[in-house]
Protein backbone atom coordinates (compact mmCIF):
# COMPACT_ATOMS: atom_id res chain seq x y z
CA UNK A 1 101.22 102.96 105.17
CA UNK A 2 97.91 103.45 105.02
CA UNK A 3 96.22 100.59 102.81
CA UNK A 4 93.09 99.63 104.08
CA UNK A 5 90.13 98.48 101.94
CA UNK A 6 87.16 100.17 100.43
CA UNK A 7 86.04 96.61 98.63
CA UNK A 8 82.47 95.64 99.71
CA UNK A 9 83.57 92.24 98.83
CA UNK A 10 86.50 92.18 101.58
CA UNK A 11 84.37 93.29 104.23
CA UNK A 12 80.97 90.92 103.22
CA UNK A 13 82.95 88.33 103.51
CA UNK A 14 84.93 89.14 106.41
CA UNK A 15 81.17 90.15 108.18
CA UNK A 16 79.61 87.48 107.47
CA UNK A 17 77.52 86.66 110.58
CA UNK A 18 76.00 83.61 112.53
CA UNK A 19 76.27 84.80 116.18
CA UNK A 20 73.91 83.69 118.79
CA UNK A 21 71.77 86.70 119.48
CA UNK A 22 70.39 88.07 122.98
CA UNK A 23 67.08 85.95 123.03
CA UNK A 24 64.92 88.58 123.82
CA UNK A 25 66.03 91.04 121.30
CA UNK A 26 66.99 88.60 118.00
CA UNK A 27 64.71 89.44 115.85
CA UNK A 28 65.73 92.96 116.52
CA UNK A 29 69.20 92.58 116.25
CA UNK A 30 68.27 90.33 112.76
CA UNK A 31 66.75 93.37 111.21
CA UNK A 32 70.00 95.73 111.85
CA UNK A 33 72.12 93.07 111.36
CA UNK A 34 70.37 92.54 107.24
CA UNK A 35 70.01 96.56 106.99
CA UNK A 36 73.88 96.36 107.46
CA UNK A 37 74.52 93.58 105.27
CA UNK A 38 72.32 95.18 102.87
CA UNK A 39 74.45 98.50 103.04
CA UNK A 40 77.57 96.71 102.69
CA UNK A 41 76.45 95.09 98.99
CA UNK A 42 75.61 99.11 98.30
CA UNK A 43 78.81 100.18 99.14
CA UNK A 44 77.39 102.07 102.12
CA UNK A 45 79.60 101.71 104.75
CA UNK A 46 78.59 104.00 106.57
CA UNK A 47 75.22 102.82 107.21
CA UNK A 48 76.39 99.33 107.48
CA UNK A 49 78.31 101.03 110.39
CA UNK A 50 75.46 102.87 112.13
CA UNK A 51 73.46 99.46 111.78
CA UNK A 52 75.75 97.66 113.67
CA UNK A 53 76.39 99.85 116.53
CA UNK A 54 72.35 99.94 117.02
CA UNK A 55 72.84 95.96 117.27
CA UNK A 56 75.56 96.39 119.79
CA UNK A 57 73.37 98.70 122.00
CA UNK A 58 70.75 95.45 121.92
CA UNK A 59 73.88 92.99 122.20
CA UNK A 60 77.00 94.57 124.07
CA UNK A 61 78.64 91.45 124.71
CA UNK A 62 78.34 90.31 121.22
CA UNK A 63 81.73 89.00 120.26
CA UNK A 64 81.00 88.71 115.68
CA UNK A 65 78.61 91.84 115.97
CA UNK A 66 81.72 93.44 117.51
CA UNK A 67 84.15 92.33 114.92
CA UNK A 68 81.59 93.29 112.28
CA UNK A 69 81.66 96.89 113.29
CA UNK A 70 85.68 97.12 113.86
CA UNK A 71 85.75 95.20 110.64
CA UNK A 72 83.26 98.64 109.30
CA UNK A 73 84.83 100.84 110.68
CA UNK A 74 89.07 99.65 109.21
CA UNK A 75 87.05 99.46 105.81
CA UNK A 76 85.86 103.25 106.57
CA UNK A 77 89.33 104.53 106.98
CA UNK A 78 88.95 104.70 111.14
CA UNK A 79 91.29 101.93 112.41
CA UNK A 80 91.87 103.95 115.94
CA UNK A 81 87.88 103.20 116.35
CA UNK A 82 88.45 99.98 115.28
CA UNK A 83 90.84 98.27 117.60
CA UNK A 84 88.91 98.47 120.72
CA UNK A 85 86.12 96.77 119.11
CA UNK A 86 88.28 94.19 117.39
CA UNK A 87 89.93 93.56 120.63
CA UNK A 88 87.13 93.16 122.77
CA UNK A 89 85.70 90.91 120.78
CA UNK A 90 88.92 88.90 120.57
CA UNK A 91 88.69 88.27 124.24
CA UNK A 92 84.86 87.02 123.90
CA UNK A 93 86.38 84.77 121.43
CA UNK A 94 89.82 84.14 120.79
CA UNK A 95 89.02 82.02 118.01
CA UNK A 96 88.14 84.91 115.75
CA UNK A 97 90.13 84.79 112.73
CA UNK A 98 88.79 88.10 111.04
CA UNK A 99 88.85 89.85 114.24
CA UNK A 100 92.40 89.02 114.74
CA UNK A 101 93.11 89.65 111.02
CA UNK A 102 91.62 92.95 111.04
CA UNK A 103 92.92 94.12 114.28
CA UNK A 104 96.45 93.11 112.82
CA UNK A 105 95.47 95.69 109.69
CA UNK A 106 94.32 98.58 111.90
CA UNK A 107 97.59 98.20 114.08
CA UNK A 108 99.51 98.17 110.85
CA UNK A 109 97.80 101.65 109.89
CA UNK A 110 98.77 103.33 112.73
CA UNK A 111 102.19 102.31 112.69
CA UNK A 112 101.64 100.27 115.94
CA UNK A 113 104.11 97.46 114.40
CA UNK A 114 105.25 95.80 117.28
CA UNK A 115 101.53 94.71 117.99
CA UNK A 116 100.72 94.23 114.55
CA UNK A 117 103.74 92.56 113.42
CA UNK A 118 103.28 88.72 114.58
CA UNK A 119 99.80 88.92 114.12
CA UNK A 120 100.32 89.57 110.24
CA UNK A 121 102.80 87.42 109.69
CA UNK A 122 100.70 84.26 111.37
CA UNK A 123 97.97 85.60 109.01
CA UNK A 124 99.67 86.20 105.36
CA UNK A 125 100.60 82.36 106.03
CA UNK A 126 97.58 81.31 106.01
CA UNK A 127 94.37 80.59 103.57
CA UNK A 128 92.91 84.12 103.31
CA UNK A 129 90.40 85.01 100.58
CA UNK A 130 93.50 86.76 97.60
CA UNK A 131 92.02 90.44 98.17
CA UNK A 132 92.40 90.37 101.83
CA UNK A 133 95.71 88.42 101.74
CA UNK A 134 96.76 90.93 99.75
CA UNK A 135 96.15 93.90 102.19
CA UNK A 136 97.99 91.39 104.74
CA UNK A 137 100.50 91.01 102.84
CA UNK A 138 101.28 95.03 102.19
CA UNK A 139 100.66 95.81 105.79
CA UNK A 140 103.22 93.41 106.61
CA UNK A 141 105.65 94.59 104.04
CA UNK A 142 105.19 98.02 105.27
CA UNK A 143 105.71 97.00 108.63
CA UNK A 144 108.68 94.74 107.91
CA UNK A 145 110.50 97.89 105.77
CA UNK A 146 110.59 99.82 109.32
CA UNK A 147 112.60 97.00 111.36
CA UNK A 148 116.29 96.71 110.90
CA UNK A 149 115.19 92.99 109.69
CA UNK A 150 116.15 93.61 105.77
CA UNK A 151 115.46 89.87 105.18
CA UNK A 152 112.39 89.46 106.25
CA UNK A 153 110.99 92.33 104.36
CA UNK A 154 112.78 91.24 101.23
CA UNK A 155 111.01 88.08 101.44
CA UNK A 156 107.72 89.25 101.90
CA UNK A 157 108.37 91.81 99.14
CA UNK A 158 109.03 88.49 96.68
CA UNK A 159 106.09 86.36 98.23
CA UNK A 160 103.70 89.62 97.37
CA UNK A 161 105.23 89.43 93.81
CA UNK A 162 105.12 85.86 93.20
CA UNK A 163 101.05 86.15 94.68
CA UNK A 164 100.25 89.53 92.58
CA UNK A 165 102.80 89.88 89.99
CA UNK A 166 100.10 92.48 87.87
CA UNK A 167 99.84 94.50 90.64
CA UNK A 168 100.31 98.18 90.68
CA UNK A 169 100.45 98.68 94.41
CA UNK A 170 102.11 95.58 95.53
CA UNK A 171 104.81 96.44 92.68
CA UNK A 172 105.15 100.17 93.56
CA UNK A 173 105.86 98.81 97.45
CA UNK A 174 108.17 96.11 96.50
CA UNK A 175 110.28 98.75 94.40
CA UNK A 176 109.94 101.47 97.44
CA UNK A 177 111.65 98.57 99.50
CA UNK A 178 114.47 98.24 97.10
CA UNK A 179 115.06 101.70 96.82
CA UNK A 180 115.04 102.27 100.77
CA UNK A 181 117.66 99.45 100.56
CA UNK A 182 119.88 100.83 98.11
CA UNK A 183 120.05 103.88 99.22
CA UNK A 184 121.11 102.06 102.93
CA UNK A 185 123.41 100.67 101.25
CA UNK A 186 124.90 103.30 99.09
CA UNK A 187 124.98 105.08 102.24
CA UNK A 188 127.00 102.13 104.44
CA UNK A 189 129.80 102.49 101.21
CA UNK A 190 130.23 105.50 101.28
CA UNK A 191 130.65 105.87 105.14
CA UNK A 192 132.62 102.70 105.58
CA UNK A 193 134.65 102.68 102.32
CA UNK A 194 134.76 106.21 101.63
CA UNK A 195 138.62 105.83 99.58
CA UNK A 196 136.76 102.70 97.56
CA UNK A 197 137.24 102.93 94.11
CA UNK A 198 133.32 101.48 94.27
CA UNK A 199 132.55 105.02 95.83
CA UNK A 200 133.49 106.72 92.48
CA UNK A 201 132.36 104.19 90.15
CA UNK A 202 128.72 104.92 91.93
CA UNK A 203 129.20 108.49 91.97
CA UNK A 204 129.94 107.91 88.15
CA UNK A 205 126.84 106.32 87.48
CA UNK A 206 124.50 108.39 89.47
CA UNK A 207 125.97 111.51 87.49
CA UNK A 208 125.63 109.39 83.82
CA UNK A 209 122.11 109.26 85.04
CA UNK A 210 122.12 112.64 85.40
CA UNK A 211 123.09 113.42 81.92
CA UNK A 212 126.52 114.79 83.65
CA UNK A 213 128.60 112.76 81.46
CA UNK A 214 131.98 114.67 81.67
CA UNK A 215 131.55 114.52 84.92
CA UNK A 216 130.99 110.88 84.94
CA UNK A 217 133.97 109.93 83.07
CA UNK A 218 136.27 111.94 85.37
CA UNK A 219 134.79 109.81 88.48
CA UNK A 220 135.17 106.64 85.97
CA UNK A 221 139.16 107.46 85.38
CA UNK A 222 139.33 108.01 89.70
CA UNK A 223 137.82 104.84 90.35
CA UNK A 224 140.46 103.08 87.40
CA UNK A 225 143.36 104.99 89.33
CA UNK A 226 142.32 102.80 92.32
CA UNK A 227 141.68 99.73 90.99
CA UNK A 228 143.15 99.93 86.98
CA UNK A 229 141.91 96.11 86.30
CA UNK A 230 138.01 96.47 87.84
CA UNK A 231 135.46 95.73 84.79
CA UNK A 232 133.32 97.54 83.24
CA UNK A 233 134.59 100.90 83.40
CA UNK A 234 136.25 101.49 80.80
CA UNK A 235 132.81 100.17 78.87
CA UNK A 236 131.32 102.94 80.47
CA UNK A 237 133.94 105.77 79.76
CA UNK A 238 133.81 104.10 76.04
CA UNK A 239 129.84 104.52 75.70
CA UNK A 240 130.03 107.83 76.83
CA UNK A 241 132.89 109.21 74.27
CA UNK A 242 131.04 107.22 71.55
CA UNK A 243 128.16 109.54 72.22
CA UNK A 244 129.82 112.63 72.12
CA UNK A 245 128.94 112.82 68.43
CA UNK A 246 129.69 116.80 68.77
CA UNK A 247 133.80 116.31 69.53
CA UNK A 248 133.62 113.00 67.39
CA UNK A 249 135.65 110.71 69.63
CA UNK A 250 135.18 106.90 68.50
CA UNK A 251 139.10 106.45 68.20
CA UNK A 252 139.16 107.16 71.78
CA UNK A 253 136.17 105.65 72.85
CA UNK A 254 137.80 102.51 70.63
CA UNK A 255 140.93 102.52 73.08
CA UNK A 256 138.42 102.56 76.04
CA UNK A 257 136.89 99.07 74.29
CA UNK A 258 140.06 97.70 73.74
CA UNK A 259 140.96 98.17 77.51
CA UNK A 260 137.84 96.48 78.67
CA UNK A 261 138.44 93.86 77.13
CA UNK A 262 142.27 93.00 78.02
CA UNK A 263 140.47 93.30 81.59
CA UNK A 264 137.45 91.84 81.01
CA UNK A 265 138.11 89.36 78.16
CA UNK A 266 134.55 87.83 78.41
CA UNK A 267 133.18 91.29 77.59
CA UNK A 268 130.44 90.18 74.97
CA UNK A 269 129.14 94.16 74.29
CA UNK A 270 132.84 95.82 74.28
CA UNK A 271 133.37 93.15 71.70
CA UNK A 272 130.74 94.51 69.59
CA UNK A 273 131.26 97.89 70.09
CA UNK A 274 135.11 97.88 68.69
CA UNK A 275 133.25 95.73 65.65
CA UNK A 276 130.98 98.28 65.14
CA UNK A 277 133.43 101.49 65.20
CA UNK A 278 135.46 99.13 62.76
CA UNK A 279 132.44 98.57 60.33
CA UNK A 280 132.06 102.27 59.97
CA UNK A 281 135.68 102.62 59.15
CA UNK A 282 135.25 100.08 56.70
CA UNK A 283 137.66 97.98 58.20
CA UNK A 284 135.41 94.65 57.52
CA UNK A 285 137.45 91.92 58.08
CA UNK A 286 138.85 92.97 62.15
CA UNK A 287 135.11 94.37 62.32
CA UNK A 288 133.75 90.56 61.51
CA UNK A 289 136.31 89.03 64.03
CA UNK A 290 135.17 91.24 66.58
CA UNK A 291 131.43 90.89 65.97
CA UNK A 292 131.94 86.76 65.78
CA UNK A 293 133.65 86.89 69.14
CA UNK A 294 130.86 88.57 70.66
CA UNK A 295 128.28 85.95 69.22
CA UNK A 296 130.80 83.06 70.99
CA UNK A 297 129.94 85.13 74.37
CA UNK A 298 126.54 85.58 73.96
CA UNK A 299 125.13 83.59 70.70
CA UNK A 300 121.28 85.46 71.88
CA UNK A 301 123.34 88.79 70.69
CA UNK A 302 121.01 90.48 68.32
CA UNK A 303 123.05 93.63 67.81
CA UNK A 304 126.22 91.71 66.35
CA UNK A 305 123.85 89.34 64.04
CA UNK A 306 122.97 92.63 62.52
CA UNK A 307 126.92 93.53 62.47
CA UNK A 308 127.81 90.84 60.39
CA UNK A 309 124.97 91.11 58.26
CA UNK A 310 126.09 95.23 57.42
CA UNK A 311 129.09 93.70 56.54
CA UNK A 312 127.61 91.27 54.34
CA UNK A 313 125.59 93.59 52.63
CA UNK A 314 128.40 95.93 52.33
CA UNK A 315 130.11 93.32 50.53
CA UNK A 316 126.98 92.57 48.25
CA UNK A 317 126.79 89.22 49.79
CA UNK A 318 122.88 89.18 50.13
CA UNK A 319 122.38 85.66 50.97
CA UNK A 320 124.79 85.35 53.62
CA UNK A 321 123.36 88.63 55.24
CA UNK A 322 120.19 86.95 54.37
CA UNK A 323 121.11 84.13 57.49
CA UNK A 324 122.08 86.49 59.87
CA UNK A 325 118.91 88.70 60.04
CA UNK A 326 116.77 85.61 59.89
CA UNK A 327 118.40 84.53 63.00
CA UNK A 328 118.52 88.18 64.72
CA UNK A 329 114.21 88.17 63.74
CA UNK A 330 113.96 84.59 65.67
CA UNK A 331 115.46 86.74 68.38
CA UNK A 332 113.71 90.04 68.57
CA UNK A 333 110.37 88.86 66.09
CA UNK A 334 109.04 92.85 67.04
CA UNK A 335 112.26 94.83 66.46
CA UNK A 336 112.05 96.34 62.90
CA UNK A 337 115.58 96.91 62.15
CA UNK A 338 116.53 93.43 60.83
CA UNK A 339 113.53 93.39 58.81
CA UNK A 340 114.81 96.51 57.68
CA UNK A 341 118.07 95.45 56.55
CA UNK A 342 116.21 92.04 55.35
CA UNK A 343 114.21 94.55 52.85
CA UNK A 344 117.95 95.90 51.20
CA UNK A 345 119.24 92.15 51.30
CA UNK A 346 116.22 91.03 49.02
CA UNK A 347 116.62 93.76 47.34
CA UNK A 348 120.46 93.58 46.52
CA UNK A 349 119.65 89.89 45.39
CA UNK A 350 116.62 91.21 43.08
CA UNK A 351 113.38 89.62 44.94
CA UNK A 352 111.33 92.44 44.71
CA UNK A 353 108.31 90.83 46.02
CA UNK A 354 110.10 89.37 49.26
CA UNK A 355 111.77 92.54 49.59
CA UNK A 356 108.24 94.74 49.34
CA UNK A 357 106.82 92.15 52.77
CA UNK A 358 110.03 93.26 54.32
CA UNK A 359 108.88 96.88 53.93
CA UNK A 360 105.47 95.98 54.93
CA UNK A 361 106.64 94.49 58.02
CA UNK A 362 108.83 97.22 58.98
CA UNK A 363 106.16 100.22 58.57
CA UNK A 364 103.51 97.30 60.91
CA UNK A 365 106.16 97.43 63.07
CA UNK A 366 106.97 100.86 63.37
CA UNK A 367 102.99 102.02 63.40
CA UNK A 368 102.50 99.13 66.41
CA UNK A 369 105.28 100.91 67.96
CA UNK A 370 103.85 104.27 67.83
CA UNK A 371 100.84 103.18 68.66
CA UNK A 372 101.66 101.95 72.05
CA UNK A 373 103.62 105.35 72.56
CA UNK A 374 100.53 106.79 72.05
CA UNK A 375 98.08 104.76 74.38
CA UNK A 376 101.03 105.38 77.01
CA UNK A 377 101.06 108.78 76.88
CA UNK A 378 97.65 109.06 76.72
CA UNK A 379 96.85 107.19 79.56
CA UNK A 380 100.14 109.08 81.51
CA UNK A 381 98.43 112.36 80.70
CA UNK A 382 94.70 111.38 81.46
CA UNK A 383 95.63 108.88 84.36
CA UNK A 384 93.79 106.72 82.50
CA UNK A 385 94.70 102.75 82.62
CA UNK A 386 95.68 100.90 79.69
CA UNK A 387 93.08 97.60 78.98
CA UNK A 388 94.64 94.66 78.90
């Protein structure tokens, strides 16, 4: 994982010199030693580079002119250069934190992990400046993800988060971790479990991700044949019917809902679902029980505030409605639909004016919503980032 730095910042401070110059030569050396500092604040490593191996020539035994230039060179992409430099001045001085630091980096980027591996974790512990803690940090995440030591990479992966919770890279790494694990795992099912009901149930959702939802359901109903009283699979078989608007199959996809729950009785979302296949059958009163039971399970349930109040308004009880989608806006303040169906409830009890703020707040709503789209797309199509 190649990750190292092109931040002049990283490397000034990291090469920031006081070493005790070859008498003779030192006001030499000073001169190459400013040109390089001098390049470095330009973003020209390269020179910065050059400069220091003229100092070198003047100095060979120069332990922070050494790690200067293998400090250079990592931040120029050239870690195999690097490591002899870093290293020899490691043995001048074994006190040098940045040389160690940076020779644990170059390591890192050649996949040298063994090597690299204790020296990063001794350094992510400690008090690094956040940019170059944060190239520790990755270097030992992508070091960690290539042992068979899960744990330890899983816990750097959440340090790195809880440090740089914003960031894209550190985020894209953490999830390539998960993934790697998943798919280990997946993998360690299938081969050790392969009669598992688990084994369909995951083939079922990996093929519902796939849009290949008959085939789905027939995995679903092999991994119920197995094990008739797991949970959650019958939700799933349910979701998928009620979808099928072509073949028009909520009475089965009701069944499926009503199964959950007789194994699964704490099934907030099944609960809901049979409410709201009920409400369109006009079936009110079963529809209400159902849609109260799933507020007992989860009282944060937006969906079955916005149940009851159909029902309500249904019934032309506006003010009762009225309670329910002030509650579900508490909830979900940017979600449009129960200011929506706040709009028909003022309107059903005649407040025009309250009624017209609803509307307001809907089409706000709606144009923030699109908005965003936009912006997103936008920047997905011209790479460019979004400003915070």
């Amino acid at each position: 994982m190649r990750i190292w730095s092109r931040l002049a910042a990283v490397v000034v401070l990291a090469c920031d010199l006081h070493p005790g110059f070859a008498q003779g030569n030192k006001d030499e050396i000073d001169a190459h030693i400013q040109k390089a500092r001098e390049a470095i604040a330009h973003h020209d490593l390269k020179t910065a580079n050059d400069e220091y191996a003229d100092a070198l020539k003047l100095d060979p035994g120069n332990a922070e002119i050494s790690a200067a230039r293998g400090i250079t060179l990592y931040a120029l992409g050239r870690p195999a250069e690097s490591i002899s430099l870093l290293k020899s001045a490691l043995a001048a001085d074994p006190t040098s934190g940045e040389a160690e630091t940076f020779l644990g980096l170059s390591l890192a980027d050649l996949t040298q992990c063994k090597e690299a591996f204790p020296i990063l974790k001794k350094k992510f512990t400690t008090q690094l400046e956040p940019k170059l803690r944060r190239l520790v940090g990755l270097s030992l995440l992508g070091c960690s993800s290539t042992t068979s030591d899960t744990d330890e990479a899983i816990d750097v992966g959440r340090q790195l988060k809880h440090l740089y919770p914003d960031d894209p890279d550190v985020l894209y790494h953490v999830a390539e971790l998960y993934s790697a694990l998943s798919k280990d795992t997946v993998n360690h099912l299938f081969t050790r479990h392969p009669d598992s009901f688990r084994v369909h149930e995951l083939a079922g959702e990996a093929l519902e991700a796939q849009n290949s939802t008959a085939q789905a359901v027939i995995e679903y109903r092999k991994a119920l044949q197995l094990s008739p009283n797991a949970p959650h699979l019958h939700y799933r078989i349910g979701i998928i019917l009620l979808e099928d608007k072509k073949n028009n199959q909520d009475d089965q996809a009701l069944d499926e809902f009503k199964q959950e729950i007789k194994v699964n009785s704490g099934d907030a979302a099944s609960e809901y679902q049979i409410g709201d296949i009920l409400r369109t059958k006009n079936e009110w009163e079963n529809a209400s029980e159902h849609f109260t039971r799933a507020l007992e399970l989860d009282p944060v349930f937006v969906e079955a505030h916005l149940g009851l109040a159909k029902i309500d308004l249904s019934r032309h009880k506006g003010a009762s409605a009225i309670q329910h989608l002030q509650t579900a806006i508490q909830l979900a303040p940017d979600d449009p639909r129960p200011h929506y169906s706040l709009m028909l409830a003022y309107r059903e009890l005649g407040n025009v004016q309250q009624a017209e703020r609803e509307m307001a707040t809907v089409q706000d709503l709606n144009a923030k919503k699109q908005s965003e789209f936009n912006q997103s797309l936008h920047a997905l199509l011209t790479g460019e980032r979004k400003q915070p």
